[in-house]
N, C-alpha and C. Protein backbone atom coordinates (compact mmCIF):
# COMPACT_ATOMS: atom_id res chain seq x y z
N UNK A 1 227.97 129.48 74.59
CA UNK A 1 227.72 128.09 74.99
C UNK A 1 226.36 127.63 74.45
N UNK A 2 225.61 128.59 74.56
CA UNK A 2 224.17 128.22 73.68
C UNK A 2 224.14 128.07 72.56
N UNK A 3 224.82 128.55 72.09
CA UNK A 3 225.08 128.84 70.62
C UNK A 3 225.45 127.56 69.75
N UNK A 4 226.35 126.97 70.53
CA UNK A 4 226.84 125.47 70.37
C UNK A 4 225.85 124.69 70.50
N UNK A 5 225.19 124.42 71.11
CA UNK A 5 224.74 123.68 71.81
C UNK A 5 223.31 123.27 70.49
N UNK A 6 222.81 124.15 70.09
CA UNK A 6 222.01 124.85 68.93
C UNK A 6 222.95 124.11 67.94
N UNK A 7 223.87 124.69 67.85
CA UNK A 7 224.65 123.89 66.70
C UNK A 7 224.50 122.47 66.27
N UNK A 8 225.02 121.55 67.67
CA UNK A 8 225.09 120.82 67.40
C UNK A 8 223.23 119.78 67.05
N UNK A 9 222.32 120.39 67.63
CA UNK A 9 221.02 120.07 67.82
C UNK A 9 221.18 119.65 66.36
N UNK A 10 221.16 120.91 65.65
CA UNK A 10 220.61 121.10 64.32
C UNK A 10 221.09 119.95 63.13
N UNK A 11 222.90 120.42 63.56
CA UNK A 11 223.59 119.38 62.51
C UNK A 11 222.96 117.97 62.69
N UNK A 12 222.42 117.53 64.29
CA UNK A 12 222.20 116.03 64.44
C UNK A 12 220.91 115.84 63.68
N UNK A 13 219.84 117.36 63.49
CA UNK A 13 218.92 116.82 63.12
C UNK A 13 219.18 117.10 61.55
N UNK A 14 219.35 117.38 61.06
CA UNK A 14 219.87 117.87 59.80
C UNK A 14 220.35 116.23 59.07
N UNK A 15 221.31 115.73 60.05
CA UNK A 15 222.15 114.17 59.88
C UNK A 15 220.98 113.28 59.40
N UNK A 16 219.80 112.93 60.60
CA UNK A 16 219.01 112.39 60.68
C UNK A 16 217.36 112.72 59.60
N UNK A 17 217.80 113.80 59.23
CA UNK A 17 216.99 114.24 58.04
C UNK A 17 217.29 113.63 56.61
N UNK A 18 218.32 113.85 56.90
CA UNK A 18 219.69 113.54 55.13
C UNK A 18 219.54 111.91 55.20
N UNK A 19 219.47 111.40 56.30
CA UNK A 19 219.38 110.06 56.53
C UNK A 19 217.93 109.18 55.78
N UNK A 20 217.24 109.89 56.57
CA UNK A 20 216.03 109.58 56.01
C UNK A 20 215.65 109.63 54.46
N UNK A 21 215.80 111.10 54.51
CA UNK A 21 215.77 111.41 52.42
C UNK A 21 216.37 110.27 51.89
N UNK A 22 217.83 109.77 52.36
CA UNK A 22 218.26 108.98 51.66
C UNK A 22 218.16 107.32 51.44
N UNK A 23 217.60 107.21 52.81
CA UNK A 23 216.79 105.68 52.58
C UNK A 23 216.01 105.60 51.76
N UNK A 24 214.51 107.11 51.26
CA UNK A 24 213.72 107.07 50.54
C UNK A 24 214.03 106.61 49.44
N UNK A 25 215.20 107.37 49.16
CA UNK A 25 215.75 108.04 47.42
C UNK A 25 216.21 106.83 47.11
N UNK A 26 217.25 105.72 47.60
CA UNK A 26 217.67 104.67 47.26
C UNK A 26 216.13 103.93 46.57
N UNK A 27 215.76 104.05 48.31
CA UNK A 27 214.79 102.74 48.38
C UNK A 27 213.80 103.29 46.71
N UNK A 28 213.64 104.20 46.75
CA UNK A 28 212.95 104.39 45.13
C UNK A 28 214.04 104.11 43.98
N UNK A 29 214.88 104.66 44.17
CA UNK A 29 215.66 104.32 42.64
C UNK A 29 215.70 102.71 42.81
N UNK A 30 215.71 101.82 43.75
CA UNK A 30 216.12 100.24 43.41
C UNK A 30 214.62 99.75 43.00
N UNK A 31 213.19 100.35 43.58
CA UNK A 31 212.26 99.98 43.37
C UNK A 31 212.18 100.32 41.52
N UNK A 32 212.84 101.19 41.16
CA UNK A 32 212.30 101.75 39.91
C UNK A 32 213.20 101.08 38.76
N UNK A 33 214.31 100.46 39.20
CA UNK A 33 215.74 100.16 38.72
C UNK A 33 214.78 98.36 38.28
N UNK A 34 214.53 97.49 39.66
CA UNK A 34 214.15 96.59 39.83
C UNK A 34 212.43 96.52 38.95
N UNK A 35 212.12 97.39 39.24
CA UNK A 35 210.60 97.64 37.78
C UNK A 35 209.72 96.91 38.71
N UNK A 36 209.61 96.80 40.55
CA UNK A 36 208.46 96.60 40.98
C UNK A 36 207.80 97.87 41.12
């Protein structure tokens, strides 16, 4: 039951990690795309 529980922690933070990276990564490729 702990074990899960761990599981799921991780994947949410993991989600919310991938999330983030990926606002960056856009938000740079349109800044770099756009040439501000």
């Amino acid at each position: 039951m702990q074990q899960r529980s761990t599981n799921v922690f991780t994947q949410y933070f993991v989600c919310n990690l991938m999330s983030i990276f990926w606002d960056r990564l856009t938000d740079h490729l349109f800044r770099k795309i756009i040439g501000t």
